[in-house]
N, C-alpha and C. Protein backbone atom coordinates (compact mmCIF):
# COMPACT_ATOMS: atom_id res chain seq x y z
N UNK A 1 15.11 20.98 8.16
CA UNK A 1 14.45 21.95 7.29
C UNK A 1 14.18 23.23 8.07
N UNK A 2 14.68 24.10 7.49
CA UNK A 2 14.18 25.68 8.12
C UNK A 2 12.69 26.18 7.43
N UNK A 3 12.15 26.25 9.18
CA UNK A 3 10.70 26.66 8.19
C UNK A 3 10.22 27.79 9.03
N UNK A 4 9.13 28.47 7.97
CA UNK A 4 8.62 29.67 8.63
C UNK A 4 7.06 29.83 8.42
N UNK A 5 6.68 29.87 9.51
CA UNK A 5 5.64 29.49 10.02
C UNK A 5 4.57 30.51 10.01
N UNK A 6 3.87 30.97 9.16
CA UNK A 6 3.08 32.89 9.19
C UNK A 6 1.82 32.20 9.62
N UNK A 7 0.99 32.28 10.90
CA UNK A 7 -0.04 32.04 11.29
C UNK A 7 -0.95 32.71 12.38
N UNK A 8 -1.77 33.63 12.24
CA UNK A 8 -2.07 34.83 13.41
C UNK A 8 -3.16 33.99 14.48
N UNK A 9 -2.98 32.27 14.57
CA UNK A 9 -3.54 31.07 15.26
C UNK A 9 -2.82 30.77 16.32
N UNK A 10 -1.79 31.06 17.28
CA UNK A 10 -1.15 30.71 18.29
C UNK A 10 -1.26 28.90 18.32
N UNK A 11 -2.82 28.60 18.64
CA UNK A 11 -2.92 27.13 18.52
C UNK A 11 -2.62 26.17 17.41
N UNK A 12 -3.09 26.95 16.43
CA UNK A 12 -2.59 26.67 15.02
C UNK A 12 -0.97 26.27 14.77
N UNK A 13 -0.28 27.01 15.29
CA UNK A 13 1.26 27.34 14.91
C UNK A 13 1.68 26.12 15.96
N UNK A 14 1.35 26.08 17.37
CA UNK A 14 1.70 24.93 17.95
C UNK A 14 1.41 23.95 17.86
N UNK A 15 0.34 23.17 17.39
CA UNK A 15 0.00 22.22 16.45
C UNK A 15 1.29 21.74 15.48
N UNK A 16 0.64 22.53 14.62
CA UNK A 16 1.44 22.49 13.13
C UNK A 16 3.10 22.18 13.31
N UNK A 17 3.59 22.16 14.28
CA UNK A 17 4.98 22.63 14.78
C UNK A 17 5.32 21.23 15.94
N UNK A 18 4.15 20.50 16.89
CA UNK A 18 4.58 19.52 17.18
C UNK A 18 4.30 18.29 16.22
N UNK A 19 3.34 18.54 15.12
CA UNK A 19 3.21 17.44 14.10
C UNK A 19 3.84 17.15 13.35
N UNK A 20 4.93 18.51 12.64
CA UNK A 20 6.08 18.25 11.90
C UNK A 20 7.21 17.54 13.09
N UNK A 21 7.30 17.93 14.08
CA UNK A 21 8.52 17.92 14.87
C UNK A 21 8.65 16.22 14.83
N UNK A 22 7.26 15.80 15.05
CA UNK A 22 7.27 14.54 15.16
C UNK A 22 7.68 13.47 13.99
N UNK A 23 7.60 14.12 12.66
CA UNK A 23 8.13 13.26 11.83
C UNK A 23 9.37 13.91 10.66
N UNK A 24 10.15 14.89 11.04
CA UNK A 24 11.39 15.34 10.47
C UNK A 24 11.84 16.26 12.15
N UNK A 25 13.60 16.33 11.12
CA UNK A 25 14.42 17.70 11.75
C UNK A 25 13.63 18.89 11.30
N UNK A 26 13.04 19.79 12.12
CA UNK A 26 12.80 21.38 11.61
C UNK A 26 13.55 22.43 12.91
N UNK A 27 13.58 23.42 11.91
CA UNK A 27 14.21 24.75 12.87
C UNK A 27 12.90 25.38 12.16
N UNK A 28 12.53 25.85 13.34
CA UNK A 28 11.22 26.88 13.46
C UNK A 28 10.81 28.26 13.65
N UNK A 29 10.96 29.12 12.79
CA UNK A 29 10.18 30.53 13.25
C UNK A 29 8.80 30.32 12.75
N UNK A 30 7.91 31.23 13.97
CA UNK A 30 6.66 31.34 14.20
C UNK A 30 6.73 32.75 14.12
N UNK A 31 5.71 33.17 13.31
CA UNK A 31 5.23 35.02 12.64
C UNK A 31 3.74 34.91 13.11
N UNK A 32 3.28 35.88 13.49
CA UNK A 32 1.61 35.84 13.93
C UNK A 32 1.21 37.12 12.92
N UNK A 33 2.24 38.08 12.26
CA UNK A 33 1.81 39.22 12.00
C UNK A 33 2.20 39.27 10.94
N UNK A 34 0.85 39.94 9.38
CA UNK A 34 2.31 40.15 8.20
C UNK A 34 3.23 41.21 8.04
N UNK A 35 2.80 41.88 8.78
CA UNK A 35 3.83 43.09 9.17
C UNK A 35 5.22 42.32 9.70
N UNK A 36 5.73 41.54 10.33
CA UNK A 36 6.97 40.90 10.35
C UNK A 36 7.46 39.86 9.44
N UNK A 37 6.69 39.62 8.26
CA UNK A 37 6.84 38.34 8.25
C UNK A 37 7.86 38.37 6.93
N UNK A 38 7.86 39.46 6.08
CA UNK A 38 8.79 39.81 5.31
C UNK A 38 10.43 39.96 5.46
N UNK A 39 10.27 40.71 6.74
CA UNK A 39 11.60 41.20 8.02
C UNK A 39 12.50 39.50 8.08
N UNK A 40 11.38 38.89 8.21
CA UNK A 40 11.42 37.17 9.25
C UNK A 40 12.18 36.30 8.04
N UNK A 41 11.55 36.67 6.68
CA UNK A 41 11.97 35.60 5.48
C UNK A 41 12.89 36.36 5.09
N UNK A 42 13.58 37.66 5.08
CA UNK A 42 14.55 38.05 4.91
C UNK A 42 16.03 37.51 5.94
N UNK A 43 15.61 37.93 7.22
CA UNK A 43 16.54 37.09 7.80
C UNK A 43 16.87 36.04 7.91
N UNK A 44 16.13 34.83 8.00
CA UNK A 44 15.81 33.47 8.30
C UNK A 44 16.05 32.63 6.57
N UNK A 45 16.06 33.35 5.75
CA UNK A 45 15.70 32.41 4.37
C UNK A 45 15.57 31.47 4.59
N UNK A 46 14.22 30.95 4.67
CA UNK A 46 13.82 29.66 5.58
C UNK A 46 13.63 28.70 3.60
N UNK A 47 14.12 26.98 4.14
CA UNK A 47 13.13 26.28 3.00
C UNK A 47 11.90 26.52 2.44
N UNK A 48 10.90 26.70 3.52
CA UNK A 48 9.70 26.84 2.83
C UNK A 48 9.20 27.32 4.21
N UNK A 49 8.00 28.27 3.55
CA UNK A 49 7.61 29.01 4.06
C UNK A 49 5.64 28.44 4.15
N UNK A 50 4.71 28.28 5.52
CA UNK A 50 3.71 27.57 5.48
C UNK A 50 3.00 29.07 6.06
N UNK A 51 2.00 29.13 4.86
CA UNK A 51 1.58 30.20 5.19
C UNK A 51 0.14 30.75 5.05
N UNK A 52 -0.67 31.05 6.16
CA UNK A 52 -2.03 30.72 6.39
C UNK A 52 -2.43 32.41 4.79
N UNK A 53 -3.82 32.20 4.76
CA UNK A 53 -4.16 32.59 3.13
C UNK A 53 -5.13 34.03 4.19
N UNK A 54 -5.50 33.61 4.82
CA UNK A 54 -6.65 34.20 5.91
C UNK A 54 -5.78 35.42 6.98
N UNK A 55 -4.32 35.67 7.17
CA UNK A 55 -4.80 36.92 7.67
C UNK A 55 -4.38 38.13 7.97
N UNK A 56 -5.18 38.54 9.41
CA UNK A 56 -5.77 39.64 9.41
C UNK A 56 -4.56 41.31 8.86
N UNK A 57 -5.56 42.50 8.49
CA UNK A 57 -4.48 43.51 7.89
C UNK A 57 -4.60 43.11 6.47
N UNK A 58 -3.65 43.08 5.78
CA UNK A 58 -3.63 42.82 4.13
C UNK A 58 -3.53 41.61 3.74
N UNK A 59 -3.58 40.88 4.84
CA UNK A 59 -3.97 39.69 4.17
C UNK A 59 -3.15 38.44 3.84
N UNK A 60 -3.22 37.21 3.98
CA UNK A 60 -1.93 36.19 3.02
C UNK A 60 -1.53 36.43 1.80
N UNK A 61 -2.76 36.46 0.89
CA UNK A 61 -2.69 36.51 -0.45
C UNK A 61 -1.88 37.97 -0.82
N UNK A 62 -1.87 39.13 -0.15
CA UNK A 62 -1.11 40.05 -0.48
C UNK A 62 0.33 39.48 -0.54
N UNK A 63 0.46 39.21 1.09
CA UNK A 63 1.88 38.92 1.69
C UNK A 63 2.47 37.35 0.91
N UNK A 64 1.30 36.71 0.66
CA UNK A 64 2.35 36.09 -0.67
C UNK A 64 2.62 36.53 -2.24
N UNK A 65 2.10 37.53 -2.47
CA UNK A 65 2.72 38.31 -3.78
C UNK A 65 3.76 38.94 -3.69
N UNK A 66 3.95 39.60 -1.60
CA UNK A 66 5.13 40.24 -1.46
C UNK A 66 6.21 38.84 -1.36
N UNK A 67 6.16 37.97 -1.20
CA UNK A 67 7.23 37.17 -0.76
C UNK A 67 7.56 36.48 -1.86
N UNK A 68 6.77 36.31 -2.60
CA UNK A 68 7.28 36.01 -4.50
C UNK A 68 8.07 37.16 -5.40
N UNK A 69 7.58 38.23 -4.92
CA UNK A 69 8.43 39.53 -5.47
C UNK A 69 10.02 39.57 -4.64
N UNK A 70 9.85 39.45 -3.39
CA UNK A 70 11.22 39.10 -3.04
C UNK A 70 12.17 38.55 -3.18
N UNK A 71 11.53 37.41 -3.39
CA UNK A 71 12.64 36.08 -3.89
C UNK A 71 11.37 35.17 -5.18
N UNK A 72 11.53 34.88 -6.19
CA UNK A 72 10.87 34.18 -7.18
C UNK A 72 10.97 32.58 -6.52
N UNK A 73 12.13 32.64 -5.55
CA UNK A 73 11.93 30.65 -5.81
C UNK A 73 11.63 30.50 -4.24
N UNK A 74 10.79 31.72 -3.73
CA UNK A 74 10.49 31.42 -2.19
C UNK A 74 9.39 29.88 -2.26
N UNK A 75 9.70 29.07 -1.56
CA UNK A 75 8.73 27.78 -1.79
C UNK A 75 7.54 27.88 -0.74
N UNK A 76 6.60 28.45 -0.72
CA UNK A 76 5.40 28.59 0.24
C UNK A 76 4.72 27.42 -0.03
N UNK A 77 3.97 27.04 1.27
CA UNK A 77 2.72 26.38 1.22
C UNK A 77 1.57 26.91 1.85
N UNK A 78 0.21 26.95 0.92
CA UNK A 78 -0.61 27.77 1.58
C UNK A 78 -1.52 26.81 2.74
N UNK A 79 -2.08 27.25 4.40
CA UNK A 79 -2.17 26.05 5.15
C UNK A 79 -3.27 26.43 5.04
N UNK A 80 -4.67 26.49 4.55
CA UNK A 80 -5.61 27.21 4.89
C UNK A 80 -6.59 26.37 5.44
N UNK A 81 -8.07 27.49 6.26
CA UNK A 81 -9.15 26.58 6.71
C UNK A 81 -9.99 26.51 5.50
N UNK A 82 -10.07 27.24 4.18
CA UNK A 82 -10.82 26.91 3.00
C UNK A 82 -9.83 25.38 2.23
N UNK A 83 -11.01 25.06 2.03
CA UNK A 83 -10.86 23.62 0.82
C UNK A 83 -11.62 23.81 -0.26
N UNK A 84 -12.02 25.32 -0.42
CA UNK A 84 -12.52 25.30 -2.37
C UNK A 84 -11.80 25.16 -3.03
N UNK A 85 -11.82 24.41 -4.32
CA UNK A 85 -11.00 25.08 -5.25
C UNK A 85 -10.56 26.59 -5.77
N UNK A 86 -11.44 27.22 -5.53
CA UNK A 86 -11.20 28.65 -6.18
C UNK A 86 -9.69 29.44 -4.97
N UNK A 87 -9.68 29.10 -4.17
CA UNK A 87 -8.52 29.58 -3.07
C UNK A 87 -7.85 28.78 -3.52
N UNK A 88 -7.36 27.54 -3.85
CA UNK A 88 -6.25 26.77 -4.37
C UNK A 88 -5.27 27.22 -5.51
N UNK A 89 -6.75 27.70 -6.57
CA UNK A 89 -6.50 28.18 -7.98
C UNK A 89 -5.73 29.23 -7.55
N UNK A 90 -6.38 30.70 -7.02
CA UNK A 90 -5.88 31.66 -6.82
C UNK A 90 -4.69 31.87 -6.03
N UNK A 91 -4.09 30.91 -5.49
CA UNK A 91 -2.79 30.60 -4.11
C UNK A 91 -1.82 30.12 -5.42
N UNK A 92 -2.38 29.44 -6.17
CA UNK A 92 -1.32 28.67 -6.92
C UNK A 92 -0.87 29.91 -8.52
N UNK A 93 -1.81 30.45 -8.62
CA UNK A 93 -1.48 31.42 -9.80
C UNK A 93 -0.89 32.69 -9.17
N UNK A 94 -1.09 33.35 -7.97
CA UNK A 94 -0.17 33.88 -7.44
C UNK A 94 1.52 33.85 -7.20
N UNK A 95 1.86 32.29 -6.73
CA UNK A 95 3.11 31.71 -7.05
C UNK A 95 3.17 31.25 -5.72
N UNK A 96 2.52 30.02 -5.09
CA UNK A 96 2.41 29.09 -4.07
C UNK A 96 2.74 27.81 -4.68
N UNK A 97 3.71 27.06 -4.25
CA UNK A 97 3.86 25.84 -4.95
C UNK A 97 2.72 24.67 -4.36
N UNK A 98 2.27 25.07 -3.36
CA UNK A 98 1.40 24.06 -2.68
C UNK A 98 0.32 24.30 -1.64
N UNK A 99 -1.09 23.81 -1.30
CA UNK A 99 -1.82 24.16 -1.03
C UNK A 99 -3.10 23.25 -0.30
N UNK A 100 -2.66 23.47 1.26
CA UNK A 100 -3.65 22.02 2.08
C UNK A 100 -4.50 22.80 2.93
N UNK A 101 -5.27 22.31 3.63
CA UNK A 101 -6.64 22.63 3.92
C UNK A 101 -6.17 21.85 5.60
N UNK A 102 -6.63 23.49 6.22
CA UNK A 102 -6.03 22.49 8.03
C UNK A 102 -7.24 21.54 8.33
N UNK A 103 -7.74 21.08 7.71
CA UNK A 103 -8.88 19.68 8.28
C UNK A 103 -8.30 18.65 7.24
N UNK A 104 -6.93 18.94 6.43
CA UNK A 104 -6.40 17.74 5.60
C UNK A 104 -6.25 16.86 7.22
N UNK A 105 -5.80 15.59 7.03
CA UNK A 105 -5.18 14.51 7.42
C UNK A 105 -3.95 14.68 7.64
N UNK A 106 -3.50 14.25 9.15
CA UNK A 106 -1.99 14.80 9.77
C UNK A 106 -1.43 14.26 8.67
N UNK A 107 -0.73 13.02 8.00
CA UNK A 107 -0.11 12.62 7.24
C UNK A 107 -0.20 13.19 6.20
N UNK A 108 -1.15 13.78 5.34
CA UNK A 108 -1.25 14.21 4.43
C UNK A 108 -0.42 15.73 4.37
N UNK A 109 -0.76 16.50 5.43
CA UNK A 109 -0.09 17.83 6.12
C UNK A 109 1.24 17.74 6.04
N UNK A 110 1.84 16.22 6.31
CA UNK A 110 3.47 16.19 6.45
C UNK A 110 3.83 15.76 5.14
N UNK A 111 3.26 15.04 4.13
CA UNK A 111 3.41 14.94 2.84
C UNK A 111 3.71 16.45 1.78
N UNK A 112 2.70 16.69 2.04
CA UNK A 112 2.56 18.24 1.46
C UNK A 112 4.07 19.04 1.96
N UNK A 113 4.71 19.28 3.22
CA UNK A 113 5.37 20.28 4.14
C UNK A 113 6.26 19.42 3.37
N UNK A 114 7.00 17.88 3.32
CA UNK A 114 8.18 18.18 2.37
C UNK A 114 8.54 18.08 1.26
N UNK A 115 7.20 17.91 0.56
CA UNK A 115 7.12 17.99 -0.80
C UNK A 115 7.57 19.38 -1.71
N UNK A 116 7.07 20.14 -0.87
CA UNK A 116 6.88 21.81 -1.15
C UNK A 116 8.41 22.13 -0.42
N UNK A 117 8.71 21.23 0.42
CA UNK A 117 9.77 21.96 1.17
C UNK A 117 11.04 21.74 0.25
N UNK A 118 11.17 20.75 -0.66
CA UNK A 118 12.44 20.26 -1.56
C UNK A 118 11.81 20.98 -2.89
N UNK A 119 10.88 21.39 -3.29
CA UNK A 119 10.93 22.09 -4.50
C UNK A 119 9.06 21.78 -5.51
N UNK A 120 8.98 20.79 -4.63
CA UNK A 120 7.64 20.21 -6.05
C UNK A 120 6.54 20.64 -5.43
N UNK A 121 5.54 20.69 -5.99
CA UNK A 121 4.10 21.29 -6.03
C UNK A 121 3.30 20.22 -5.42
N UNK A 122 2.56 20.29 -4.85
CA UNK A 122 1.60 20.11 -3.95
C UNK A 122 0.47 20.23 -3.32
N UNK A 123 -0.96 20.06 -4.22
CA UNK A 123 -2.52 20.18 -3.24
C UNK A 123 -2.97 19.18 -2.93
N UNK A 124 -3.49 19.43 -2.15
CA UNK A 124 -4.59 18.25 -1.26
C UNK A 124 -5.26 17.57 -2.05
N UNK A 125 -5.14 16.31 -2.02
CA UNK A 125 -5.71 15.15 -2.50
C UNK A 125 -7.04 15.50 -2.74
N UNK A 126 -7.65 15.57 -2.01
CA UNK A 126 -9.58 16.45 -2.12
C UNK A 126 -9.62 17.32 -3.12
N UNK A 127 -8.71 18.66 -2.63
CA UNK A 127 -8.78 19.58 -3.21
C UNK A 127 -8.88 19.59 -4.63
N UNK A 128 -7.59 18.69 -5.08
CA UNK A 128 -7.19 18.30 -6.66
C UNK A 128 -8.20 17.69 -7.66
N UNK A 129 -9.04 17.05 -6.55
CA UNK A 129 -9.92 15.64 -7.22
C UNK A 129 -11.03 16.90 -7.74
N UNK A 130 -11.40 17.71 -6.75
CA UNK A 130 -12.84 18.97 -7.04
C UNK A 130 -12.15 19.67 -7.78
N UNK A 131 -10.85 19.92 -8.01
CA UNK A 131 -10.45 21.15 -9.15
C UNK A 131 -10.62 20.68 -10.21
N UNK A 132 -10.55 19.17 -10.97
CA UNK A 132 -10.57 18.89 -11.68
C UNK A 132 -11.96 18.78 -12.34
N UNK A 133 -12.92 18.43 -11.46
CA UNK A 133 -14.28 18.27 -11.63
C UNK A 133 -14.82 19.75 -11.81
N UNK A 134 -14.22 20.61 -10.97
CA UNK A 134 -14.48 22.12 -10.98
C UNK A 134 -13.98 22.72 -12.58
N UNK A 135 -13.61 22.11 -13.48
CA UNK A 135 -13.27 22.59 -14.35
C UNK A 135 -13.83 22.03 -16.21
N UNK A 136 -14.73 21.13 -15.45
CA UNK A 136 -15.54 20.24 -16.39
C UNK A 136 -16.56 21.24 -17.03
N UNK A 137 -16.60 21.15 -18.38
CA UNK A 137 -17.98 21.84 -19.36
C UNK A 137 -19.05 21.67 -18.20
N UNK A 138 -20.03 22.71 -18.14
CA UNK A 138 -21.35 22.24 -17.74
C UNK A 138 -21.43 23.09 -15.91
N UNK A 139 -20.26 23.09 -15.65
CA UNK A 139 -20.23 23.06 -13.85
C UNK A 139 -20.51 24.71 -13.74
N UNK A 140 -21.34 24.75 -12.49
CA UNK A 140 -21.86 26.44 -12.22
C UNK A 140 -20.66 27.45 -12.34
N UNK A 141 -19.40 26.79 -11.72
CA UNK A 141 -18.20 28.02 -11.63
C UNK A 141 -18.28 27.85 -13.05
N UNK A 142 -17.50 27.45 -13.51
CA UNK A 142 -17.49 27.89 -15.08
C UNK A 142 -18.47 28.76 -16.09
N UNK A 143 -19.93 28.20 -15.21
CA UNK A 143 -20.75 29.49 -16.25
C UNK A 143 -20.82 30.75 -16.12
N UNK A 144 -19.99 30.81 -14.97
CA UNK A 144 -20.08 31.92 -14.10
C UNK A 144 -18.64 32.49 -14.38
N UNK A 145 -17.76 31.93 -14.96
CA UNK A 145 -16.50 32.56 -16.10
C UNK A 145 -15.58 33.26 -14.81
N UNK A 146 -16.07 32.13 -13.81
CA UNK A 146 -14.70 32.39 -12.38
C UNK A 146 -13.76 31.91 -12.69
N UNK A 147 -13.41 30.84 -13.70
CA UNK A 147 -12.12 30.55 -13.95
C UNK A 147 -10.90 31.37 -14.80
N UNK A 148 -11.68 32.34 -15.34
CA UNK A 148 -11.00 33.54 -16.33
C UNK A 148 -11.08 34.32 -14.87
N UNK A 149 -11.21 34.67 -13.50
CA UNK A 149 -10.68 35.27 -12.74
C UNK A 149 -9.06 35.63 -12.26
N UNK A 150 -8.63 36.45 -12.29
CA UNK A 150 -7.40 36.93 -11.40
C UNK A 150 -7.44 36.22 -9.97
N UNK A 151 -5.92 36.48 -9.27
CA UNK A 151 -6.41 35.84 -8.33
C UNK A 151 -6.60 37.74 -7.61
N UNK A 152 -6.21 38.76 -7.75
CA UNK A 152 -7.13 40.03 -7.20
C UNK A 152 -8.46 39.92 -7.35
N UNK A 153 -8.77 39.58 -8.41
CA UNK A 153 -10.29 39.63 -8.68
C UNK A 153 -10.95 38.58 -7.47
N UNK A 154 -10.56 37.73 -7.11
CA UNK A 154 -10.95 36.74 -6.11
C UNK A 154 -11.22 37.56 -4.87
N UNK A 155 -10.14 38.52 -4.42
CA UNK A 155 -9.78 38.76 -3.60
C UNK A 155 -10.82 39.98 -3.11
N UNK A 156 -10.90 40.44 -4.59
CA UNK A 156 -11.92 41.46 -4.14
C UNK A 156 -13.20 41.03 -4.07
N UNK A 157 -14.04 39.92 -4.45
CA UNK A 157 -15.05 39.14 -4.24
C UNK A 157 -15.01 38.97 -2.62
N UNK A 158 -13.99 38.49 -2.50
CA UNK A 158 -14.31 37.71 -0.84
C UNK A 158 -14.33 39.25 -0.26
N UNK A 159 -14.01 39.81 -0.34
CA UNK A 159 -13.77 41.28 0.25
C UNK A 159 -15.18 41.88 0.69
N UNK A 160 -15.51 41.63 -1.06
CA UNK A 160 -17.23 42.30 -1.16
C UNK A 160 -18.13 41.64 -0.09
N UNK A 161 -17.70 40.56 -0.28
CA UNK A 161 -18.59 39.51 0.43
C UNK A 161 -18.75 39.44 1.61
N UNK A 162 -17.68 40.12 2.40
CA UNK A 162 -17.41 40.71 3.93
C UNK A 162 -18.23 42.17 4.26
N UNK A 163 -18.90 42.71 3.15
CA UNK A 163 -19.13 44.07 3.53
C UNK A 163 -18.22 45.10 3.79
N UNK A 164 -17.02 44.40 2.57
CA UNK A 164 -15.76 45.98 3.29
C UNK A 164 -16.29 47.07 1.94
N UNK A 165 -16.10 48.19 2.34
CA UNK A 165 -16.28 49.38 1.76
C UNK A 165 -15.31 49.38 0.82
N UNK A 166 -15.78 50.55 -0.45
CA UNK A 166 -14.19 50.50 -1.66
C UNK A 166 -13.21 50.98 -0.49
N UNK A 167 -13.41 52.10 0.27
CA UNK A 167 -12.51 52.84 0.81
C UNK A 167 -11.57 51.66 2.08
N UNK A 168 -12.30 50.56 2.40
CA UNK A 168 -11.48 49.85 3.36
C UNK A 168 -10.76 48.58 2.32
N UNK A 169 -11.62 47.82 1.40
CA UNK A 169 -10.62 47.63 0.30
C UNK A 169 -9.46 47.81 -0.45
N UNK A 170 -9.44 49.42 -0.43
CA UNK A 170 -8.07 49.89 -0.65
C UNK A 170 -7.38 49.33 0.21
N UNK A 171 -7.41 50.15 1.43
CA UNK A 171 -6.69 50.17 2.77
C UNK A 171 -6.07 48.87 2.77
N UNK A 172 -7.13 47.56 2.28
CA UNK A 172 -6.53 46.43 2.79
C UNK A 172 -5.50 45.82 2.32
N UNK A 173 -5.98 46.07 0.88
CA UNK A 173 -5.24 45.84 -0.57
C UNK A 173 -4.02 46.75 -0.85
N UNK A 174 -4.09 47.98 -0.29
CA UNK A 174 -2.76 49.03 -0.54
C UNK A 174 -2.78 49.61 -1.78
N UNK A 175 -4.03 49.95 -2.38
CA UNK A 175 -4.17 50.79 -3.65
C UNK A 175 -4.98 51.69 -3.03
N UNK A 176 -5.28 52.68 -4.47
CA UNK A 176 -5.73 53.79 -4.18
C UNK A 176 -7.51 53.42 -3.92
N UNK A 177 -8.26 54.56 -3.89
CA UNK A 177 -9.53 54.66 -3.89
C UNK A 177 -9.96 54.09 -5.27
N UNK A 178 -9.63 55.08 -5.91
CA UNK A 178 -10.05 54.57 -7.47
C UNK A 178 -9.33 53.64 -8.21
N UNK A 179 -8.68 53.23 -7.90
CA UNK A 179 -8.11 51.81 -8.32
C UNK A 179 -9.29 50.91 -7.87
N UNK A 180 -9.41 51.33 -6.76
CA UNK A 180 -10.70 49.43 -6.32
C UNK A 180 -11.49 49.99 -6.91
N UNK A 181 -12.20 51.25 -7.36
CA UNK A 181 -13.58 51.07 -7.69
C UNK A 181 -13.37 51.31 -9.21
N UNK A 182 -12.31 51.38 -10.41
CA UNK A 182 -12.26 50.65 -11.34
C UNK A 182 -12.26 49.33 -11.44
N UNK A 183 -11.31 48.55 -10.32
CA UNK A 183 -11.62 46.79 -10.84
C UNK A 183 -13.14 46.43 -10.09
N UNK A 184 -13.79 47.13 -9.14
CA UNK A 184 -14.86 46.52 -8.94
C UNK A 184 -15.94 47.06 -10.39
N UNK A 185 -15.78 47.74 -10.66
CA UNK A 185 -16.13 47.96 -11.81
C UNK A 185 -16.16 47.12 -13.26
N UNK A 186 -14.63 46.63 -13.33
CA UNK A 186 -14.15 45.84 -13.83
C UNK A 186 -14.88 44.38 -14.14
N UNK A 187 -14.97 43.77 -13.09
CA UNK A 187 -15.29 42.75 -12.17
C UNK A 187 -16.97 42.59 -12.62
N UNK A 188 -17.72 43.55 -12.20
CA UNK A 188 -18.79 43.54 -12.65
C UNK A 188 -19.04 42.69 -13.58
N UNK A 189 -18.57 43.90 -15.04
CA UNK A 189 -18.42 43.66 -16.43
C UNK A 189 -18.01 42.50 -16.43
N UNK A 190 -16.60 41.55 -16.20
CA UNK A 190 -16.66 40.24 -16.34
C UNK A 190 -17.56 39.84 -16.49
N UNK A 191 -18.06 39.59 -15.31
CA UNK A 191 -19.06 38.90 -14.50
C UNK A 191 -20.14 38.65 -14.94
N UNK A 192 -20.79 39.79 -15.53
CA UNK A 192 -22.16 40.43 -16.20
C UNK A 192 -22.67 40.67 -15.31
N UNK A 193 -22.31 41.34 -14.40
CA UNK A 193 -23.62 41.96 -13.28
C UNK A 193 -23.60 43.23 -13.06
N UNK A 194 -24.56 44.07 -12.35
CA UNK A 194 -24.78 45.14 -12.29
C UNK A 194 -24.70 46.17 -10.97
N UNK A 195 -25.00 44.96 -10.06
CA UNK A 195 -25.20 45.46 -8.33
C UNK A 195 -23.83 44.79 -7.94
N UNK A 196 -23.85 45.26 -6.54
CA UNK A 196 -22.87 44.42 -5.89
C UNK A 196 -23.65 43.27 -4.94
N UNK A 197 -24.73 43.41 -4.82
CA UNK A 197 -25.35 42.16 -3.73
C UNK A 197 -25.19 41.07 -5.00
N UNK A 198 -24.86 41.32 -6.20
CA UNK A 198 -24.91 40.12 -7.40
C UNK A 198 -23.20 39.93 -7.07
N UNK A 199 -22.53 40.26 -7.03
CA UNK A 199 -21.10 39.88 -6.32
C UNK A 199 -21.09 38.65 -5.37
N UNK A 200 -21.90 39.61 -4.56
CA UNK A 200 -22.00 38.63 -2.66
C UNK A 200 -22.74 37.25 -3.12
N UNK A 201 -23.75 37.19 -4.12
CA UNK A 201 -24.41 36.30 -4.24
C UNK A 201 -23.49 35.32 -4.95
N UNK A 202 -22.59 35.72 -5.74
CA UNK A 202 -21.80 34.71 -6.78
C UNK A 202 -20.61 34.11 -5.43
N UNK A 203 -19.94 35.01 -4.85
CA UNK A 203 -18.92 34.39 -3.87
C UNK A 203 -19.55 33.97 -2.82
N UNK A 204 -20.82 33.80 -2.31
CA UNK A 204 -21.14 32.92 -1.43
C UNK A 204 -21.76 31.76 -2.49
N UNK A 205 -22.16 31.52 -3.69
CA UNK A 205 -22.63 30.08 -4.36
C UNK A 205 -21.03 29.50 -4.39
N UNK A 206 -19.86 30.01 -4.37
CA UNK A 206 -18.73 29.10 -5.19
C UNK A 206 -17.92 29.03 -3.71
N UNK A 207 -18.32 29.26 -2.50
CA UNK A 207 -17.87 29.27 -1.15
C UNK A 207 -16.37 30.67 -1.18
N UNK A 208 -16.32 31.70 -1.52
CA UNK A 208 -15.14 32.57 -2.10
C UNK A 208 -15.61 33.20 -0.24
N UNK A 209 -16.88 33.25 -0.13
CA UNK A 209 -17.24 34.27 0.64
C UNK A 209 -16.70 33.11 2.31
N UNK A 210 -16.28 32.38 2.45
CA UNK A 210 -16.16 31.41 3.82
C UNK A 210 -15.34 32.25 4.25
């Protein structure tokens, strides 16, 4: 299996890379940056592509909208250190076929890598069991009408929740000024709130802000 490896974790990537080695054939590129990592899946058209959600610059979640716009049947898996549901949701409505949590279970990690790697969809056993429960009448995310979220709208939550400015938001996101401060605007209104510390407060109750 040709795989490509986007992880700005050095330890992470070598890990991840002797645990597969140990139970399939892989050919391996390792990306630390998303600035290459487009360059990398262009050259390499790797099977599947394992790709951390967390980082730094614009982000996974950008760089997997760019790598779905590239190719529609790129097969990513997202490897992340979040295990909410709400990062699963938003990885998977973006166009991630699959989605594990690096404190999954080595076996579980290699389940997932060739599941996703031949074509089928794939979250973490945990993950799946709380999405489902996460989606029950009655549960706080839901009153809170996070499930009618975008996965941008997510994005700009966790954002808020960091203390980035509209103006570094853009930057991160690659829109204009007033683009972020219409959807934070936006967002609000969903939401029903008025401040932004009512933002920070909603993505740290549903863990958006980890």
């Amino acid at each position: 299996m040709k795989l490509l490896i986007i992880d700005d974790h050095p330890v992470v990537r070598a890990g991840l890379r002797r645990l597969l080695a140990s139970a399939m054939e892989i050919d391996v590129r390792e990306i630390a940056d998303s600035r290459d990592a487009l360059a990398a899946y262009r050259d390499q058209r790797p099977d599947l592509v394992v790709l951390d959600i967390n980082l730094a610059g614009s982000g996974g979640t950008e760089l997997l909208r760019r790598l779905i716009a590239e190719d529609p049947k790129a097969r990513v898996l997202i490897f992340s250190m979040h295990a909410e549901p709400m990062y699963a949701t938003q990885a998977l409505q973006v166009g991630a076929l699959g989605y594990i949590s690096k404190s999954a279970p080595p076996d579980e990690i290699i389940v997932a890598v060739e599941r996703v790697g031949r074509g089928d969809s794939y979250i973490e056993h945990q993950i799946a069991q709380e999405l489902a429960l996460w989606h029950m009448p009655g549960k706080r995310a839901r009153d809170e009408n996070l499930p009618t979220l975008t996965p941008r709208d997510v994005e700009l939550l966790r954002l808020i929740s960091m203390g980035r400015s509209l103006t570094e938001m853009a930057s991160s996101i690659g829109v204009s000024y007033k683009t972020i401060a219409n959807s934070v605007s936006l967002l609000k209104l969903k939401l029903g709130v008025q401040r932004t510390s009512e933002l920070v407060h909603i993505a740290i109750r549903t863990g958006i802000s980890h």
